[in-house]
N, C-alpha and C. Protein backbone atom coordinates (compact mmCIF):
# COMPACT_ATOMS: atom_id res chain seq x y z
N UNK A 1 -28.05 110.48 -74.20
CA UNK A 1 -26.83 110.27 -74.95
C UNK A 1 -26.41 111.53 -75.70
N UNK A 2 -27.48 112.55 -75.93
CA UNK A 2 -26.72 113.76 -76.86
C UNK A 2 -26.47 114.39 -75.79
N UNK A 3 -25.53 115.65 -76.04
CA UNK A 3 -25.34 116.64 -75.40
C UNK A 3 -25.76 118.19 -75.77
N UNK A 4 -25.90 118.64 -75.12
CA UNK A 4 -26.14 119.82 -75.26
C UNK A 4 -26.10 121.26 -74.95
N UNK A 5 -25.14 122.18 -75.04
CA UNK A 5 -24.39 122.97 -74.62
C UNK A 5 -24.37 124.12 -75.71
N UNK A 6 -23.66 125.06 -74.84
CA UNK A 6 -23.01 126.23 -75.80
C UNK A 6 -22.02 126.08 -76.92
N UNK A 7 -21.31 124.94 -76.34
CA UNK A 7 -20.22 124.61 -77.45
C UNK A 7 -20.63 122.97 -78.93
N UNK A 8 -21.39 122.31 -77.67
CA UNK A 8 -21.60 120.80 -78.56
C UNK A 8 -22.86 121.01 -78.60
N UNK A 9 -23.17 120.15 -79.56
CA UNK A 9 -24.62 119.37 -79.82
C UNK A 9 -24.33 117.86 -80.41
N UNK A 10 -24.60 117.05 -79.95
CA UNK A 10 -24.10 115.61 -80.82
C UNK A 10 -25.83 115.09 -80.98
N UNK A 11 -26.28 114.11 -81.91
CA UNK A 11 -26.89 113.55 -82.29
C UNK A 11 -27.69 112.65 -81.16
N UNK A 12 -28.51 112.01 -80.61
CA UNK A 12 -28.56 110.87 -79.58
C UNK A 12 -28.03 109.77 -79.75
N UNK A 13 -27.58 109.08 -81.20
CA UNK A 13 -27.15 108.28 -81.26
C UNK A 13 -25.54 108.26 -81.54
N UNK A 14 -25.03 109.30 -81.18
CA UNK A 14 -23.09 109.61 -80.72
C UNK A 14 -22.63 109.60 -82.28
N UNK A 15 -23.76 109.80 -83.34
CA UNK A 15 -22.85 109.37 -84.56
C UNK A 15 -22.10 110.55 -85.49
N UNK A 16 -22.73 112.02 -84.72
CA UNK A 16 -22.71 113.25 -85.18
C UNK A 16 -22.45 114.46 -84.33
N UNK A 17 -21.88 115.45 -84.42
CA UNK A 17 -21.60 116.48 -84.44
C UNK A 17 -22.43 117.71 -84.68
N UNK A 18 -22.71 118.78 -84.28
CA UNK A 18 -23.86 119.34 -84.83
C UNK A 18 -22.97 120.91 -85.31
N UNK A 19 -23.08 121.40 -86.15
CA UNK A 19 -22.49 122.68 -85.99
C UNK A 19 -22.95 123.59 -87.44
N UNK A 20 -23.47 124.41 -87.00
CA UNK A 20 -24.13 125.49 -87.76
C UNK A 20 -25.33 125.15 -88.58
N UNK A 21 -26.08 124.34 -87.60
CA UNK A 21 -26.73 123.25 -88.23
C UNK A 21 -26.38 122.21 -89.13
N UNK A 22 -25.09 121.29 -89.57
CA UNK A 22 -24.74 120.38 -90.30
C UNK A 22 -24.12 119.36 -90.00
N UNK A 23 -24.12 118.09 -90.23
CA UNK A 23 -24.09 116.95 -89.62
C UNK A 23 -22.50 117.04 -89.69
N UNK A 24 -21.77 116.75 -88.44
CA UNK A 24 -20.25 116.24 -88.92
C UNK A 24 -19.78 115.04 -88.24
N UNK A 25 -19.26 113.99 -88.69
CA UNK A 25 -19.51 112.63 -88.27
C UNK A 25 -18.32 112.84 -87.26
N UNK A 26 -18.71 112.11 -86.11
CA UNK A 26 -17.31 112.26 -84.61
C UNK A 26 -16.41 111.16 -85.13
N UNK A 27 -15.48 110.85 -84.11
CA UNK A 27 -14.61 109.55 -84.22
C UNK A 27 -15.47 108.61 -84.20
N UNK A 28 -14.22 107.35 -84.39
CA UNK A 28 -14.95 106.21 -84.13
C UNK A 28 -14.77 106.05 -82.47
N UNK A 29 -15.64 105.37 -81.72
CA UNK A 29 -15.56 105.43 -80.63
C UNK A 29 -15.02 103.97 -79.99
N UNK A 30 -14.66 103.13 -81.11
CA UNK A 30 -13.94 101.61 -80.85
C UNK A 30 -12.83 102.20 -80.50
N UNK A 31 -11.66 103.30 -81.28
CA UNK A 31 -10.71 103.72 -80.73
C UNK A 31 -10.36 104.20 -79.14
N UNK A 32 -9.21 103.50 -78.33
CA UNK A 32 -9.00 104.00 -77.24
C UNK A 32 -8.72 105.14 -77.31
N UNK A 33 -8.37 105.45 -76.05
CA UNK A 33 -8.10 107.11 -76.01
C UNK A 33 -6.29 107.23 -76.27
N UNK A 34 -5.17 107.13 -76.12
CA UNK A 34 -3.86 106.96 -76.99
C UNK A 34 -4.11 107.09 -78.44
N UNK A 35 -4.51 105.84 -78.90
CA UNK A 35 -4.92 105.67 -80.53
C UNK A 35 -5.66 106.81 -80.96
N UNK A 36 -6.52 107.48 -80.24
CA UNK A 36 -7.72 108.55 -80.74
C UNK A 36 -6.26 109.82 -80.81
N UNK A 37 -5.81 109.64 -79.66
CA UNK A 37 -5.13 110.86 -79.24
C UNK A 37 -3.92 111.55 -80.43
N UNK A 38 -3.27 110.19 -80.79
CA UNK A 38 -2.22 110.08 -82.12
C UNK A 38 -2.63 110.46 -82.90
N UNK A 39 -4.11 110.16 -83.31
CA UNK A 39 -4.38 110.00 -84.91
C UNK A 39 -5.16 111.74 -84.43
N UNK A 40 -5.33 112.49 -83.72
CA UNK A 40 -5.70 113.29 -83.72
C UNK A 40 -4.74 114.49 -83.94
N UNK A 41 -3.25 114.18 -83.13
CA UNK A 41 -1.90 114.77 -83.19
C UNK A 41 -1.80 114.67 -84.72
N UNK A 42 -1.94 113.94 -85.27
CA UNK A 42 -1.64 113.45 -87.12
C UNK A 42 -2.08 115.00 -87.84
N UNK A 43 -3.66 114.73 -87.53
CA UNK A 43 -4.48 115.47 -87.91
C UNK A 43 -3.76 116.87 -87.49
N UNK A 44 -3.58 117.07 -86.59
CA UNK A 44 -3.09 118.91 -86.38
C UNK A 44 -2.46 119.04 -87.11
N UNK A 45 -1.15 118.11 -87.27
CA UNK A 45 -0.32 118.40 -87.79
C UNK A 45 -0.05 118.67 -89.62
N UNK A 46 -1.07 117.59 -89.64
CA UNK A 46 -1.23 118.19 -91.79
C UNK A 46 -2.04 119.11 -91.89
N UNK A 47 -3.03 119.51 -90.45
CA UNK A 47 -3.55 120.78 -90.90
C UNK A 47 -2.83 121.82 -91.16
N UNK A 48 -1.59 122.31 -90.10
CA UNK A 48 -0.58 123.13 -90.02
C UNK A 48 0.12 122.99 -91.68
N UNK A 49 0.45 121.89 -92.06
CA UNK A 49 1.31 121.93 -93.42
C UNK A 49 0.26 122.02 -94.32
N UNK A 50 -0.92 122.03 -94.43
CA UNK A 50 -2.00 122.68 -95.27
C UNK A 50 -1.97 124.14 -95.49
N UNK A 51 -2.22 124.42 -93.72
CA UNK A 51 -1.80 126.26 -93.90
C UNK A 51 -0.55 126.76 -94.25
N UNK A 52 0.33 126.26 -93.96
CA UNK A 52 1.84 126.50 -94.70
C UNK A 52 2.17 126.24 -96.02
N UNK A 53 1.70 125.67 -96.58
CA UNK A 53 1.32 125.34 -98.33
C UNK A 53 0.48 126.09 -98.43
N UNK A 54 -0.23 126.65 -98.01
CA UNK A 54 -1.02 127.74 -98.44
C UNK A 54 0.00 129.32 -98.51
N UNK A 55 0.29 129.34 -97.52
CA UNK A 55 0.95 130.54 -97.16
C UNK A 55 2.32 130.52 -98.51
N UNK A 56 2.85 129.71 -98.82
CA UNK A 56 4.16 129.53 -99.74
C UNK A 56 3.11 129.34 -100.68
N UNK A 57 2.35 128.83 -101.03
CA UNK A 57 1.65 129.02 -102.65
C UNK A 57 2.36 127.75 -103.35
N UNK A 58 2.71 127.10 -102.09
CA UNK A 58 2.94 125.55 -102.89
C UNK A 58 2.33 124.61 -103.47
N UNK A 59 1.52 124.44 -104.07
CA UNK A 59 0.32 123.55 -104.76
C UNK A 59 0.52 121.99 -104.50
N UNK A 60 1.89 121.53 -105.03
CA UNK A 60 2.48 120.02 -104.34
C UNK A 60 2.43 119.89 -103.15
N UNK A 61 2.80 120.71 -102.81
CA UNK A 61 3.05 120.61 -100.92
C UNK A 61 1.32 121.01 -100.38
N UNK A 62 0.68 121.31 -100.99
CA UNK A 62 -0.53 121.33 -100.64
C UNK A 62 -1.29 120.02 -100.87
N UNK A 63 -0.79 119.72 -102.40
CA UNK A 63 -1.71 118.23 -102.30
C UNK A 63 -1.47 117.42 -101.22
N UNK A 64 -0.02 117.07 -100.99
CA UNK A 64 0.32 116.46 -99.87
C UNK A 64 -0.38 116.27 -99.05
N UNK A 65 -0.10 117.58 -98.41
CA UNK A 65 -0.80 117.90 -97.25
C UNK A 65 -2.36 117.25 -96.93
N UNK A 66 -3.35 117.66 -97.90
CA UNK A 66 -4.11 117.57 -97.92
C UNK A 66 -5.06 115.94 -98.00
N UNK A 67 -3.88 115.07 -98.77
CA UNK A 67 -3.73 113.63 -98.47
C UNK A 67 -3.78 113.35 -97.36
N UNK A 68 -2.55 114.02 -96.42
CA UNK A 68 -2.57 113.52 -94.91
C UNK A 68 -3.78 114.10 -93.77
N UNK A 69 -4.35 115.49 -94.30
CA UNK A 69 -5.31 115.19 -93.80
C UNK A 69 -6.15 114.49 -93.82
N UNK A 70 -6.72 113.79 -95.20
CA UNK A 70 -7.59 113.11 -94.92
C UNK A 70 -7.65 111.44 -94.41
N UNK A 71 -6.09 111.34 -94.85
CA UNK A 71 -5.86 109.71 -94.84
C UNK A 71 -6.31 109.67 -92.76
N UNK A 72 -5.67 110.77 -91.82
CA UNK A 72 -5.94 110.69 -90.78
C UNK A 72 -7.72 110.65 -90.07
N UNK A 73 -8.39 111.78 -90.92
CA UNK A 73 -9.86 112.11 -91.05
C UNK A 73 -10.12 110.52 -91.17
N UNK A 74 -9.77 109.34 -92.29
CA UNK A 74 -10.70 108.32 -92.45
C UNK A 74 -10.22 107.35 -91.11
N UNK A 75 -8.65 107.41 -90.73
CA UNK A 75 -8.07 106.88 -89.61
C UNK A 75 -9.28 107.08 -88.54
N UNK A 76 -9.46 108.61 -88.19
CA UNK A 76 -10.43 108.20 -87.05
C UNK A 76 -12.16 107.96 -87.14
N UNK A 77 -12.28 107.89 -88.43
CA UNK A 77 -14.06 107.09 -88.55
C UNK A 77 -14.47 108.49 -89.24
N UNK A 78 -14.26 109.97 -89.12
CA UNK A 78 -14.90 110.89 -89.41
C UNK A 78 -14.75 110.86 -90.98
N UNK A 79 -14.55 110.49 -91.83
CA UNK A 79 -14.50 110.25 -93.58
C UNK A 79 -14.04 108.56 -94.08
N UNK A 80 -14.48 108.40 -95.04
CA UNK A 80 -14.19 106.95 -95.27
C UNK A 80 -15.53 106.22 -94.99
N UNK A 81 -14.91 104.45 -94.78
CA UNK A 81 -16.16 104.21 -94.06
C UNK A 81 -16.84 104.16 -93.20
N UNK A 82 -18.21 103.93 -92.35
CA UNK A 82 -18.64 104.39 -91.78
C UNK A 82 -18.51 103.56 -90.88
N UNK A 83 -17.95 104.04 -89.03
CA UNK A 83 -17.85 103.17 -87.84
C UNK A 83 -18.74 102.06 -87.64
N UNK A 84 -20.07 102.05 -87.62
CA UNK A 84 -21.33 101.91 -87.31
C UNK A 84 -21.45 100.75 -87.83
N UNK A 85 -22.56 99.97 -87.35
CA UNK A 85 -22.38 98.42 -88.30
C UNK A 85 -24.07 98.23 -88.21
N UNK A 86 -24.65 99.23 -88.15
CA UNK A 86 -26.18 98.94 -88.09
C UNK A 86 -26.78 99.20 -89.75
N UNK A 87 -26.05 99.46 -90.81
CA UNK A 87 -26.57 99.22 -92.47
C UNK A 87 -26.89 101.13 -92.00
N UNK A 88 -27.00 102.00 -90.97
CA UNK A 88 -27.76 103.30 -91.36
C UNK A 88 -26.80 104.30 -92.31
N UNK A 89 -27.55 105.08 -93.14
CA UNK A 89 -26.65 105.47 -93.94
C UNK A 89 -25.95 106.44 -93.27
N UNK A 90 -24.75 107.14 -93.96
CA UNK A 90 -24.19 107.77 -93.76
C UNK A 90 -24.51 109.68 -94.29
N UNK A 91 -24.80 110.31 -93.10
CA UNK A 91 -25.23 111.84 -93.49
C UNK A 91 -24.07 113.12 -93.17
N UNK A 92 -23.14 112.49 -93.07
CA UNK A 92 -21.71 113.60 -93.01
C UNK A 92 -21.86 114.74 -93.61
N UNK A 93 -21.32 115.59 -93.78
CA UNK A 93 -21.90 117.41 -93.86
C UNK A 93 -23.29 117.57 -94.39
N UNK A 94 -24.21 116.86 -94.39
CA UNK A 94 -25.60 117.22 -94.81
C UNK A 94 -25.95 118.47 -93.97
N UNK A 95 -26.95 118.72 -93.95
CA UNK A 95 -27.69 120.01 -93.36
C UNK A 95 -29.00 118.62 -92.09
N UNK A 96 -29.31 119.23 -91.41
CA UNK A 96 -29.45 118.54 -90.23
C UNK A 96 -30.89 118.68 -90.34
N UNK A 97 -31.43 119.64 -90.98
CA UNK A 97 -32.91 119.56 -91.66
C UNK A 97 -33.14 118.92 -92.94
N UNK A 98 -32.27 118.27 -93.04
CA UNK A 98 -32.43 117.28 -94.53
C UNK A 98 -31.79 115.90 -94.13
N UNK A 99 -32.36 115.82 -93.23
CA UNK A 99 -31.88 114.36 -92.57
C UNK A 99 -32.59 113.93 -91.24
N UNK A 100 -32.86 112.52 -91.12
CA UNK A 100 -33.72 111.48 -90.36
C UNK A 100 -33.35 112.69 -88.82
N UNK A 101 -32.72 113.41 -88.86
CA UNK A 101 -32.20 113.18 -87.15
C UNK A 101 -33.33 115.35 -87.66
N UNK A 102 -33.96 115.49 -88.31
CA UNK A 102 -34.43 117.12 -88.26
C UNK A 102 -35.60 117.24 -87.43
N UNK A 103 -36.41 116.30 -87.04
CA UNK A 103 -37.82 116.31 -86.27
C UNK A 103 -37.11 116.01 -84.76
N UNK A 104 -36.07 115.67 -84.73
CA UNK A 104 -35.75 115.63 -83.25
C UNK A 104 -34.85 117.04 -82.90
N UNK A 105 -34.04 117.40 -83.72
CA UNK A 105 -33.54 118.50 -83.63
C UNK A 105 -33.93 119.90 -83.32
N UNK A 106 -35.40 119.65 -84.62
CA UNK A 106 -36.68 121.05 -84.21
C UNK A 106 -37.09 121.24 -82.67
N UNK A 107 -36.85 119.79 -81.70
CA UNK A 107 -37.19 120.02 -80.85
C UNK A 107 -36.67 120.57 -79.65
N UNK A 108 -35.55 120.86 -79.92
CA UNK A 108 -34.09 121.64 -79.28
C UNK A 108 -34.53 123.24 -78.72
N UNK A 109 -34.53 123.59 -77.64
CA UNK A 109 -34.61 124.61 -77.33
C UNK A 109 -33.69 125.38 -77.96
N UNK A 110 -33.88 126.62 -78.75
CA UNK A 110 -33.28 127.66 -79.57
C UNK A 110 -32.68 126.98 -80.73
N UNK A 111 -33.09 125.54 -81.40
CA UNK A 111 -32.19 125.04 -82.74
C UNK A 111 -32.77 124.92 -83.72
N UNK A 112 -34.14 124.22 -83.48
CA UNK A 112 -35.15 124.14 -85.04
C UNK A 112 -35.89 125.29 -84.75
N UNK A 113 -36.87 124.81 -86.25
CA UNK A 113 -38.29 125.61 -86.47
C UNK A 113 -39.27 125.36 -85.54
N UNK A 114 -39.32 124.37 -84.65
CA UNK A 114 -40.10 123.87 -83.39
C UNK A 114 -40.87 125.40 -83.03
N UNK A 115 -41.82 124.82 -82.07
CA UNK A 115 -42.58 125.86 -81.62
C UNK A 115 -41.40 126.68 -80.25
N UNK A 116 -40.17 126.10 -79.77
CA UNK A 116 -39.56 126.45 -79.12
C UNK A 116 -38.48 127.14 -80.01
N UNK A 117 -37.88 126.23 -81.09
CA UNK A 117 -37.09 126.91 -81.68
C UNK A 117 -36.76 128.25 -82.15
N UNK A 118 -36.04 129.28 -83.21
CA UNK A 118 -35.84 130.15 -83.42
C UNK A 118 -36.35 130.59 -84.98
N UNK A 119 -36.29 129.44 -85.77
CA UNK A 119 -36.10 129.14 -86.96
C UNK A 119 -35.54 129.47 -87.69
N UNK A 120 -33.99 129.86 -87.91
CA UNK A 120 -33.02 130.47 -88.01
C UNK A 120 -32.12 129.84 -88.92
């Protein structure tokens, strides 16, 4: 179930993201692919008026912004509450060595402290 590549690393149990070693929670995966696709279009798009409130030094137009990113972020499962209905907690930007999923991770060719790893 994880993947593992140059670009991804996901968790085995699809609930995470892996990147620079830190947990980042994926979509929800109840969403079809349309619904995923919209709420993802959402998302570009208050990112763009984030950076453009940045660029004008608009502070209002930044809060805004920054509302709509997240109201979309909880839209697709990645902030808010958690997709999952098994009670496990929730480890969203943690560090991936400070969390249940680090003894499987060490075991990653070039990712943990493992005897394969890098320890990096």
């Amino acid at each position: 179930m994880s993947r593992h590549d140059a670009a991804t690393l996901t968790t085995p149990d699809g609930r995470y993201l892996i990147v620079r070693g830190r947990l980042w929670r994926l979509s929800s995966p109840a969403l079809d692919e349309p619904q995923r696709q919209a709420l993802v279009g959402q998302l570009m798009d208050a990112r763009r008026l984030v950076k453009a409130a940045k660029a004008a030094d608009d502070a209002a137009s930044l809060k805004q912004a920054r509302a709509q990113v997240q109201a979309a972020k909880v839209a697709l499962g990645e902030r808010g509450p958690v997709w999952w209905r098994d009670g496990a907690p929730d480890y969203n930007r943690h560090l991936v060595s400070n969390s249940p999923y680090a003894d499987w991770f060490d075991t990653l060719p070039g990712e943990g402290a493992g005897p394969q790893g890098s320890g990096a």
